[in-house]
N, C-alpha and C. Protein backbone atom coordinates (compact mmCIF):
# COMPACT_ATOMS: atom_id res chain seq x y z
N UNK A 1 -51.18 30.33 -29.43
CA UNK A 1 -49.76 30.31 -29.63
C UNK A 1 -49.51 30.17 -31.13
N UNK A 2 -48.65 30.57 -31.90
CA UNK A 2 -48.54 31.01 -32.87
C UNK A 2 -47.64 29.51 -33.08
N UNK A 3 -47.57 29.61 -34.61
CA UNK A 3 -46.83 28.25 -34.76
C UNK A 3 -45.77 28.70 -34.84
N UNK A 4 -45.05 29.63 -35.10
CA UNK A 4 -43.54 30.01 -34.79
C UNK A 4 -43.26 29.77 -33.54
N UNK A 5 -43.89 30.82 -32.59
CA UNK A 5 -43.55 30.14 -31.15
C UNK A 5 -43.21 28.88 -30.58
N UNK A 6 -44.72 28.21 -31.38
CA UNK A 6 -45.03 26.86 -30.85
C UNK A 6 -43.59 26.13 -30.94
N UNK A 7 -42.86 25.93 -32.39
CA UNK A 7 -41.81 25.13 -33.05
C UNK A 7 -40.84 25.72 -31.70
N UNK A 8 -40.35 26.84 -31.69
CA UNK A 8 -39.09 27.63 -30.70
C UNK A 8 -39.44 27.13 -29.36
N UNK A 9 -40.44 26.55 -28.65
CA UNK A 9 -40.82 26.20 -27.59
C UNK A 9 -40.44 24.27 -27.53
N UNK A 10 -40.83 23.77 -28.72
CA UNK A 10 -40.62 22.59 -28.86
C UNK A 10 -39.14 22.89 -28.98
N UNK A 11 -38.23 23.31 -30.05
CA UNK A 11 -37.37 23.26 -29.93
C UNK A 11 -36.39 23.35 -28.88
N UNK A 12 -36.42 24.24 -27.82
CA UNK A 12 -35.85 24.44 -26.89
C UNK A 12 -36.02 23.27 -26.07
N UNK A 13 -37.35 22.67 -25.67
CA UNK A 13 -37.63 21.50 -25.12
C UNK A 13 -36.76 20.67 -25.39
N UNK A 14 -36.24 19.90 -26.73
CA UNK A 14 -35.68 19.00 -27.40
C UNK A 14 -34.32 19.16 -26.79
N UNK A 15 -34.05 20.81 -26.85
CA UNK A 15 -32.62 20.64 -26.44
C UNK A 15 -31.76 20.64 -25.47
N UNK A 16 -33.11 21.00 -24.29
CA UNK A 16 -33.24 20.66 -22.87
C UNK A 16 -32.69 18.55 -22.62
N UNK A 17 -33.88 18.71 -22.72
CA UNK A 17 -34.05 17.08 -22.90
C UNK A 17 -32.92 16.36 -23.42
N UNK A 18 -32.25 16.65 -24.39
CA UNK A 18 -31.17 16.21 -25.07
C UNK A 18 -29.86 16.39 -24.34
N UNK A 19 -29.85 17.58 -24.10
CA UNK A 19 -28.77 17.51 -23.12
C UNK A 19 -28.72 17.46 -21.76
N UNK A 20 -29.67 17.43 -20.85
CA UNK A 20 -29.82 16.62 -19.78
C UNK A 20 -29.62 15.32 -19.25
N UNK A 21 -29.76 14.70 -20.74
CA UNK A 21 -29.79 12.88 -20.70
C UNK A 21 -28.55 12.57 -21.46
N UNK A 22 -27.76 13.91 -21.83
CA UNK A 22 -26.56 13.25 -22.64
C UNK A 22 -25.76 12.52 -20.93
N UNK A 23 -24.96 11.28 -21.96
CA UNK A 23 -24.08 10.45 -21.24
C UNK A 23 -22.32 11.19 -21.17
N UNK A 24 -22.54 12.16 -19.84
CA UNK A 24 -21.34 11.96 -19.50
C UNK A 24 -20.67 12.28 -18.67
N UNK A 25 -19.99 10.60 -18.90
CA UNK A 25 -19.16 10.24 -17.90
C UNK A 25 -17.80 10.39 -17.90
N UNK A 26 -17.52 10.78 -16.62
CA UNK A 26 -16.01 10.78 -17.01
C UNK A 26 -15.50 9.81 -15.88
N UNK A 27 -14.29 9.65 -16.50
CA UNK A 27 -13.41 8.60 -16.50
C UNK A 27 -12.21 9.03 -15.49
N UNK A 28 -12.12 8.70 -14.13
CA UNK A 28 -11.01 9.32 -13.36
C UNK A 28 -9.81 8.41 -13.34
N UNK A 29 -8.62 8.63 -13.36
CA UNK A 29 -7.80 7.51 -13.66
C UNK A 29 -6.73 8.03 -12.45
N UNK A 30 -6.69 6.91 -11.70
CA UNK A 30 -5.82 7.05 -10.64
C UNK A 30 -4.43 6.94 -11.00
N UNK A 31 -3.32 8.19 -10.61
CA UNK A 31 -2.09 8.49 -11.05
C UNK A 31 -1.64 7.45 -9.95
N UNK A 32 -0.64 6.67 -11.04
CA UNK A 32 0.10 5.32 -10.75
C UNK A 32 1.21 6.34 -9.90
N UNK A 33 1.36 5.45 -9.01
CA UNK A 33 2.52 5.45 -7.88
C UNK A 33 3.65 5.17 -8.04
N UNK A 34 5.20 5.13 -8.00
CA UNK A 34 5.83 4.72 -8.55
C UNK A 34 6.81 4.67 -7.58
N UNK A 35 7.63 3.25 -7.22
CA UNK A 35 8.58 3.29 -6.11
C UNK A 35 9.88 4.55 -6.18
N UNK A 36 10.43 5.15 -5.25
CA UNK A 36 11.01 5.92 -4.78
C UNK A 36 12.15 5.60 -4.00
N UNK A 37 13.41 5.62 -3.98
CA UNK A 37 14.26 4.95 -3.21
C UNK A 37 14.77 6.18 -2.10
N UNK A 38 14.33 5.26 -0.69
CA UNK A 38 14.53 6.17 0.34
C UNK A 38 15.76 5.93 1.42
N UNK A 39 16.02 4.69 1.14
CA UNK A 39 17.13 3.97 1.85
C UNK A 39 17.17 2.61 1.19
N UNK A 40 17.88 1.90 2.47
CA UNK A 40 18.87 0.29 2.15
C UNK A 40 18.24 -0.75 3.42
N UNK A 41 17.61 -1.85 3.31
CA UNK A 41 17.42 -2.27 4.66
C UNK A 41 18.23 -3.71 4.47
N UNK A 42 18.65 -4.78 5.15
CA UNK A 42 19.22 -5.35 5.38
C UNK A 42 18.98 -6.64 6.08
N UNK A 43 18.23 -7.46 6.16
CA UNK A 43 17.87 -8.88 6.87
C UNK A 43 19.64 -9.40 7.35
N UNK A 44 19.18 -9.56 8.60
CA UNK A 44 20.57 -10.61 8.56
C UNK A 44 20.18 -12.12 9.36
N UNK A 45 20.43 -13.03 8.34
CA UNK A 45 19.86 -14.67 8.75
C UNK A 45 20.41 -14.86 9.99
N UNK A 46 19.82 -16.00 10.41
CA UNK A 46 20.95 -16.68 11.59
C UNK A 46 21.76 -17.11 11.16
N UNK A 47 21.43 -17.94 9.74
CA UNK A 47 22.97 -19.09 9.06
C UNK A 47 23.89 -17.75 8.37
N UNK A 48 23.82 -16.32 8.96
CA UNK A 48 24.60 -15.69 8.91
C UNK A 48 24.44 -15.18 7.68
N UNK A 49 23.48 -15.75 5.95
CA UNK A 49 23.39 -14.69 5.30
C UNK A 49 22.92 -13.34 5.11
N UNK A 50 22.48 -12.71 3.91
CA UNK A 50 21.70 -11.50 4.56
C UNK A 50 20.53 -11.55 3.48
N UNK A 51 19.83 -10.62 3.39
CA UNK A 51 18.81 -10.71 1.95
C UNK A 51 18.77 -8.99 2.46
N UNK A 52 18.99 -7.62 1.06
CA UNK A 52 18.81 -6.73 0.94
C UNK A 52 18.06 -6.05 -0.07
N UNK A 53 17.49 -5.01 0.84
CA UNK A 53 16.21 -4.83 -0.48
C UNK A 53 16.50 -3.09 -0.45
N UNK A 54 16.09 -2.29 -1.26
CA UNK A 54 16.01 -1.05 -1.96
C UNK A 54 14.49 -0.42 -1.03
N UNK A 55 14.34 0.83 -0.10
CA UNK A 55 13.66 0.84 0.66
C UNK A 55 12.58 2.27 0.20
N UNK A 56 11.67 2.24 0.68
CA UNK A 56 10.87 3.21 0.75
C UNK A 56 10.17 3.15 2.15
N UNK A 57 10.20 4.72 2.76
CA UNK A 57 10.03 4.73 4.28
C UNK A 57 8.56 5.47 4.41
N UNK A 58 7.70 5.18 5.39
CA UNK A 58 6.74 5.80 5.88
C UNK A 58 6.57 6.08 7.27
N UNK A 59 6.91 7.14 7.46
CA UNK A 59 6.60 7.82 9.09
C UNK A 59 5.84 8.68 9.09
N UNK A 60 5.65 9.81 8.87
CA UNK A 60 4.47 10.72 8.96
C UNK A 60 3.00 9.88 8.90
N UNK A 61 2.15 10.25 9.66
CA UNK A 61 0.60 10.07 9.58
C UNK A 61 -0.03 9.60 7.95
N UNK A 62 0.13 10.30 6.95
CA UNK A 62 0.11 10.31 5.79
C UNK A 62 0.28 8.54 5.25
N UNK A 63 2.03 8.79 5.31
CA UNK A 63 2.71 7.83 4.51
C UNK A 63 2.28 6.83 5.21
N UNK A 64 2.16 6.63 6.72
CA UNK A 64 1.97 4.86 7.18
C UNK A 64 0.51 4.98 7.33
N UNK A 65 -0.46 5.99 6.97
CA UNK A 65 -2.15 5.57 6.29
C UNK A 65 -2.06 4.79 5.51
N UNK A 66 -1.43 5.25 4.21
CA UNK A 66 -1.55 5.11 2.62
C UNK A 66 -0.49 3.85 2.34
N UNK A 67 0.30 3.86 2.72
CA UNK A 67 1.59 2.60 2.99
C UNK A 67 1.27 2.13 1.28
N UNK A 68 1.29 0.94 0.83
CA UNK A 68 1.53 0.86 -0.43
C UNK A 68 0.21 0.70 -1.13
N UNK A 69 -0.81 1.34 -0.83
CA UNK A 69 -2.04 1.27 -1.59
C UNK A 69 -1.84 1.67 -2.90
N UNK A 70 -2.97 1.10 -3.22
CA UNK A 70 -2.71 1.75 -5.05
C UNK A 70 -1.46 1.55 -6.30
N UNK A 71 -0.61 0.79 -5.61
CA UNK A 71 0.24 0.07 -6.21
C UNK A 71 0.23 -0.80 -7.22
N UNK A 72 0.62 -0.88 -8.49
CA UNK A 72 0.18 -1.79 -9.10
C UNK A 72 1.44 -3.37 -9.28
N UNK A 73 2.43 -2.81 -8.69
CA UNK A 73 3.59 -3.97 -8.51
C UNK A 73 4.60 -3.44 -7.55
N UNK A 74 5.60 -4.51 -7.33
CA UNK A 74 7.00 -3.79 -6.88
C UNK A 74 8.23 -4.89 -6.79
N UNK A 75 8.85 -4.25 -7.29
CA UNK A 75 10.19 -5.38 -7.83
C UNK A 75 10.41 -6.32 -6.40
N UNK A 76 11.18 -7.57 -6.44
CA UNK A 76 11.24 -8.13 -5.73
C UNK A 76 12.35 -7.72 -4.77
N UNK A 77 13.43 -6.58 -4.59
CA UNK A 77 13.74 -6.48 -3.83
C UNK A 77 13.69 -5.13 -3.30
N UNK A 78 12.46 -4.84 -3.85
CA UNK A 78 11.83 -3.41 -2.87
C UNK A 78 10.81 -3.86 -1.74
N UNK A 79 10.87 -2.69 -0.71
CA UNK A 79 10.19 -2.61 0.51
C UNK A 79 9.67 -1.24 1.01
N UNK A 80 8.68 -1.37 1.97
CA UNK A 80 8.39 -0.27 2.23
C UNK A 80 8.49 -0.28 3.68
N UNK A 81 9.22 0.41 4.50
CA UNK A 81 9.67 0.14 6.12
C UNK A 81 8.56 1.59 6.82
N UNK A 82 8.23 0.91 7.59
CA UNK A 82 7.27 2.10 8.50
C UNK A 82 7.96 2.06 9.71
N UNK A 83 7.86 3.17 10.12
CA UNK A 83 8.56 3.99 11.42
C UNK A 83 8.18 4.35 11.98
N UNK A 84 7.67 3.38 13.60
CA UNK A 84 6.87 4.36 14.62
C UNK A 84 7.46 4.53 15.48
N UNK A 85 7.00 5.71 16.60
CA UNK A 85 8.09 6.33 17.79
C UNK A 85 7.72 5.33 18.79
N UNK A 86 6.98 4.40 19.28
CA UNK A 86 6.81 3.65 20.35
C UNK A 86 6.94 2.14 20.14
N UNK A 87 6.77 1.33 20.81
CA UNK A 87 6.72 -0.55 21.05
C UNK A 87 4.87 -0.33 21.07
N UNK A 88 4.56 -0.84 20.48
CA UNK A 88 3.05 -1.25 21.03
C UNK A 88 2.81 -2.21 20.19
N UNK A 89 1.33 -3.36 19.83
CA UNK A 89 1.32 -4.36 18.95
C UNK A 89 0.57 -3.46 17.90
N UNK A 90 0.95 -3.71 16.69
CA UNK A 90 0.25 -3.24 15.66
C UNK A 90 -0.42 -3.91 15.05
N UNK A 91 -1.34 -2.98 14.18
CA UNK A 91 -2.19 -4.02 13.17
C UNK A 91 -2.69 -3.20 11.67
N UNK A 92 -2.54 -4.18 10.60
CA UNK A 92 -2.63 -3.30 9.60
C UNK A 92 -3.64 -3.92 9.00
N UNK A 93 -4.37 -3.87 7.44
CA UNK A 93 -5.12 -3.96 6.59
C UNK A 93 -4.58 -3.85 5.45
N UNK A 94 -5.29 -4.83 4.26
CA UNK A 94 -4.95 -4.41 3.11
C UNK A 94 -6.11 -3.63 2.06
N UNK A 95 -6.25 -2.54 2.41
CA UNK A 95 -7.18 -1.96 1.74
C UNK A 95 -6.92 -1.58 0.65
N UNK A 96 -7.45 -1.16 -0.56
CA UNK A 96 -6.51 -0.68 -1.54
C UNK A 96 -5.50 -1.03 -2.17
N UNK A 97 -4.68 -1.84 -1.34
CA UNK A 97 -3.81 -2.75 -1.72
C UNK A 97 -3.92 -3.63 -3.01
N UNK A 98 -3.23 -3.62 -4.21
CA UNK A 98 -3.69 -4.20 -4.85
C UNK A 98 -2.30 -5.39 -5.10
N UNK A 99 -1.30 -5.67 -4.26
CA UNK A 99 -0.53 -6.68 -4.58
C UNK A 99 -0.53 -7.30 -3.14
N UNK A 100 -0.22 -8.92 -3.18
CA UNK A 100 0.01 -9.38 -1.78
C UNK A 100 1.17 -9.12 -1.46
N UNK A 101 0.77 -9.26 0.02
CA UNK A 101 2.54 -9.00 0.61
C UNK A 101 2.62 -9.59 2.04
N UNK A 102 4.12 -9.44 2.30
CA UNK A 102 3.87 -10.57 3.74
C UNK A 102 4.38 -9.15 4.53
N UNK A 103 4.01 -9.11 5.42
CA UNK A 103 4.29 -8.09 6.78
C UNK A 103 5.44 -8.60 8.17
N UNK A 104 6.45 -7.73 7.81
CA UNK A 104 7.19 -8.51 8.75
C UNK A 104 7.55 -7.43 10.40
N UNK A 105 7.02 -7.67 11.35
CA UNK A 105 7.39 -6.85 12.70
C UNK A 105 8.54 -7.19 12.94
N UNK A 106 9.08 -6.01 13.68
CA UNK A 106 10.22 -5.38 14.39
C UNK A 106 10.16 -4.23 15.26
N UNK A 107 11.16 -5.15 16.30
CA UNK A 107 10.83 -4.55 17.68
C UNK A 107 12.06 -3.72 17.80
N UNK A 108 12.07 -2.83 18.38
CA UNK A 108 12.72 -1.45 19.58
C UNK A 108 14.58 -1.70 19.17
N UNK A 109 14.67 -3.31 19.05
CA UNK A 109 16.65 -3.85 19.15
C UNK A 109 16.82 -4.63 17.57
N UNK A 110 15.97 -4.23 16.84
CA UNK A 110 15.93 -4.16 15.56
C UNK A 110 15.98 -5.81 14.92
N UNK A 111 15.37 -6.63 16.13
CA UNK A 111 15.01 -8.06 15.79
C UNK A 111 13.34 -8.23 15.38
N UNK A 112 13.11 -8.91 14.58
CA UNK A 112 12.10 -9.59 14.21
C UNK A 112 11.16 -10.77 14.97
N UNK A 113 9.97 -9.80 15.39
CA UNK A 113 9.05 -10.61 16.22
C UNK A 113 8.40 -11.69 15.72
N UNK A 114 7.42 -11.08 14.86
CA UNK A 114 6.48 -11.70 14.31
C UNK A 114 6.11 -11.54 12.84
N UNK A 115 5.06 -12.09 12.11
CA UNK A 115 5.00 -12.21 10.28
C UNK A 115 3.56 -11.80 10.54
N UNK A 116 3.10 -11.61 9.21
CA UNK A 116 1.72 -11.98 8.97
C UNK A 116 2.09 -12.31 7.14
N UNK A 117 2.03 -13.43 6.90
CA UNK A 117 2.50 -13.91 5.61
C UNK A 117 1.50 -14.01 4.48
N UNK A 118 1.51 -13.67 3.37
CA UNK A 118 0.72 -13.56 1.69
C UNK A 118 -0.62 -13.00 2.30
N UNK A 119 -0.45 -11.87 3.06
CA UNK A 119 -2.07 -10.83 3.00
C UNK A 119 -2.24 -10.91 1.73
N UNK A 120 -3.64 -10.81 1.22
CA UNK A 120 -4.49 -11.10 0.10
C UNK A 120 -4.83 -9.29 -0.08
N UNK A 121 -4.60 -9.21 -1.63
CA UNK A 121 -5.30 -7.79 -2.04
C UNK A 121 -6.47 -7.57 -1.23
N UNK A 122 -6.82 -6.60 -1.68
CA UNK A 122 -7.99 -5.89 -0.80
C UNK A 122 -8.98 -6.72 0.76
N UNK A 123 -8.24 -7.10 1.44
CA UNK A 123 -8.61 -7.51 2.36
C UNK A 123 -8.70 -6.88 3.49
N UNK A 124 -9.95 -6.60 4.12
CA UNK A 124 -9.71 -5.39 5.13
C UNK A 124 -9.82 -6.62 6.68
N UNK A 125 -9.53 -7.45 6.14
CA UNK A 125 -9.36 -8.09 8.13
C UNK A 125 -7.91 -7.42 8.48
N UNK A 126 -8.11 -7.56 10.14
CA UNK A 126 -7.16 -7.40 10.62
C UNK A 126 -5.58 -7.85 11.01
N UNK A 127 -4.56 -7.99 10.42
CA UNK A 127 -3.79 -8.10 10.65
C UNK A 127 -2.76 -8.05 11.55
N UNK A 128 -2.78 -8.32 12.87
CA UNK A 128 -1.86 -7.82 14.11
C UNK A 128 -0.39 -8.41 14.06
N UNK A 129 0.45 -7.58 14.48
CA UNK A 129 1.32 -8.31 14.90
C UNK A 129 1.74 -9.17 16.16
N UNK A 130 0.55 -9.07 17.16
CA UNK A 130 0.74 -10.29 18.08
C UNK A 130 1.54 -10.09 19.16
N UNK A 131 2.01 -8.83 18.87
CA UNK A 131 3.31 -8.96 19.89
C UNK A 131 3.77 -7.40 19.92
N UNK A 132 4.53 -6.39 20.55
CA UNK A 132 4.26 -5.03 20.31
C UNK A 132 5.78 -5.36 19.44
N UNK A 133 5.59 -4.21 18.34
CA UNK A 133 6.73 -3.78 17.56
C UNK A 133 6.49 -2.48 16.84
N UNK A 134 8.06 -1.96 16.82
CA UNK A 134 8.24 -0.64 16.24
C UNK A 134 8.65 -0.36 14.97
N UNK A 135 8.80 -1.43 13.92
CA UNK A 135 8.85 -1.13 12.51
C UNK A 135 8.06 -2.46 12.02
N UNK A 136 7.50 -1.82 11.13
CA UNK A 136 6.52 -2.94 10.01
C UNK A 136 7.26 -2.97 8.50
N UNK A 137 7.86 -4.04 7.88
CA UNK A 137 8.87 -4.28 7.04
C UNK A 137 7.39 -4.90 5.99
N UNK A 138 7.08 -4.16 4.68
CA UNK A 138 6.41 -4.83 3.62
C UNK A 138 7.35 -5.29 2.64
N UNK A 139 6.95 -6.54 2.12
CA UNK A 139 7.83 -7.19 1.03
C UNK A 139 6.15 -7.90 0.30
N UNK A 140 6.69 -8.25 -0.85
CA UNK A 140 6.11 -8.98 -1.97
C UNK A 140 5.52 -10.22 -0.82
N UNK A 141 4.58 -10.67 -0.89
CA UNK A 141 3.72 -12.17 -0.67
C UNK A 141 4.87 -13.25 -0.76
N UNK A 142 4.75 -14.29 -0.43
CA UNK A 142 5.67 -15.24 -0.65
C UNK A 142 7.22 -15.26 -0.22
N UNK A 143 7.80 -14.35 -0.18
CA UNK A 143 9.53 -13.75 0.37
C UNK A 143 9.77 -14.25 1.42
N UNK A 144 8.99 -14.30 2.77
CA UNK A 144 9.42 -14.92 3.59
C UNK A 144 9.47 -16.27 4.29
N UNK A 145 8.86 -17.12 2.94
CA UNK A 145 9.13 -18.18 3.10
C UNK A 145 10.52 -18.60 2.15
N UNK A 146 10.43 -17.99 0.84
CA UNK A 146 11.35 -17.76 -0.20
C UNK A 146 12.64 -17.96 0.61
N UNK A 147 12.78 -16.51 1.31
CA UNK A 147 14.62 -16.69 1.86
C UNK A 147 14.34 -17.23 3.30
N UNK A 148 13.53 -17.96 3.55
CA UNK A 148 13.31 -18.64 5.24
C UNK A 148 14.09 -16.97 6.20
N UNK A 149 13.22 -16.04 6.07
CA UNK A 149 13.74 -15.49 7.02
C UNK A 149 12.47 -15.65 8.34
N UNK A 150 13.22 -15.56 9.39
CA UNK A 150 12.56 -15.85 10.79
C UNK A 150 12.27 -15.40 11.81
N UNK A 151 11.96 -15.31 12.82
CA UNK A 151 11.72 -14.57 14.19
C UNK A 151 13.35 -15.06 14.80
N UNK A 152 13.50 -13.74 15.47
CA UNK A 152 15.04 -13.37 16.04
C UNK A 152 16.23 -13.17 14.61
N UNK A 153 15.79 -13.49 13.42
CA UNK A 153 16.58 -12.78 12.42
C UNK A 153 16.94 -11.39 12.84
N UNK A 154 17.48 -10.15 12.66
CA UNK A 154 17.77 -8.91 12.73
C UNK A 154 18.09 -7.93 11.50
N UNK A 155 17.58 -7.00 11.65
CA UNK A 155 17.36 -5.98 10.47
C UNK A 155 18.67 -4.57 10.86
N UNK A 156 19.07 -4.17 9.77
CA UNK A 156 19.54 -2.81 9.46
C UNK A 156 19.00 -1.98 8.67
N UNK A 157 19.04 -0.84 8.87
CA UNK A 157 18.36 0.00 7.54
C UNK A 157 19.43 0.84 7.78
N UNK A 158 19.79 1.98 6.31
CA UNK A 158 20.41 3.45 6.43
C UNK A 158 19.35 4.32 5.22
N UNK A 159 19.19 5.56 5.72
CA UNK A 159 18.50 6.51 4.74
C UNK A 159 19.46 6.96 3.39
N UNK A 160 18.70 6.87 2.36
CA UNK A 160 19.18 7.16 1.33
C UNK A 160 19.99 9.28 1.45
């Protein structure tokens, strides 16, 4: 082998090698989510006040998968209301989830069954509601002790 060769053989080697082992990585950056106003929902106390929050709805398959994953906040009087066509008991997870929140059920006559109160970020236990209901009301962690809202309280919503 000729030493010209030889060098063009090493060389190519080098630049094999070199760029095989270059570092890179890339960097995927998950596009932030950003609340959406889809309606108005409405708590109404027993001592007759109300507490109203700015709504975002999930009914399709999609939206009540994904429900507020990937979130990185949400003002205190936003919500996200899920909408299913039947009564059955539900149960959710916080996967992905990266803020706590308390989960509030609602049944078929638009009263409030049951809670599951300050779910913890990424927590994949199960969450049931205990009892069958047809809308799942998300709020911020802490809220429903905040405005003492309760079982047999009653909800309104209207679409934006």
């Amino acid at each position: 082998m000729t030493s010209k060769r030889f060098f063009s053989v090493l060389l190519l080697s080098f630049i094999l090698v070199y760029f095989s082992c270059k570092d890179d990585k890339k960097v995927i950056k998950q596009t932030e989510i950003t609340f959406s106003k889809e309606g108005e929902l409405t708590i109404f106390k027993s001592d007759s006040s109300q507490v109203n929050f700015d709504i975002e709805i999930a009914e399709t398959e999609y939206e009540t998968q994904t429900g507020l994953m990937y979130r990185n906040n949400m003002e205190e009087n936003h919500g996200m209301l899920f909408i299913f066509n039947d009564m059955q008991p539900r149960s959710f997870y916080m996967k992905n989830t990266k803020i706590g929140l308390d989960l509030i059920f609602i049944d078929n006559n638009n009263k409030i069954v049951s809670f599951q109160k300050n779910a913890k970020p990424y927590n994949e236990a199960s969450l049931p509601s205990n009892v069958p209901a047809k809308y799942v009301f998300e709020i911020n962690a802490g809220l429903v002790d905040k405005w003492e809202i309760a079982v047999n309280d009653s909800i309104a919503f209207s679409r934006k």
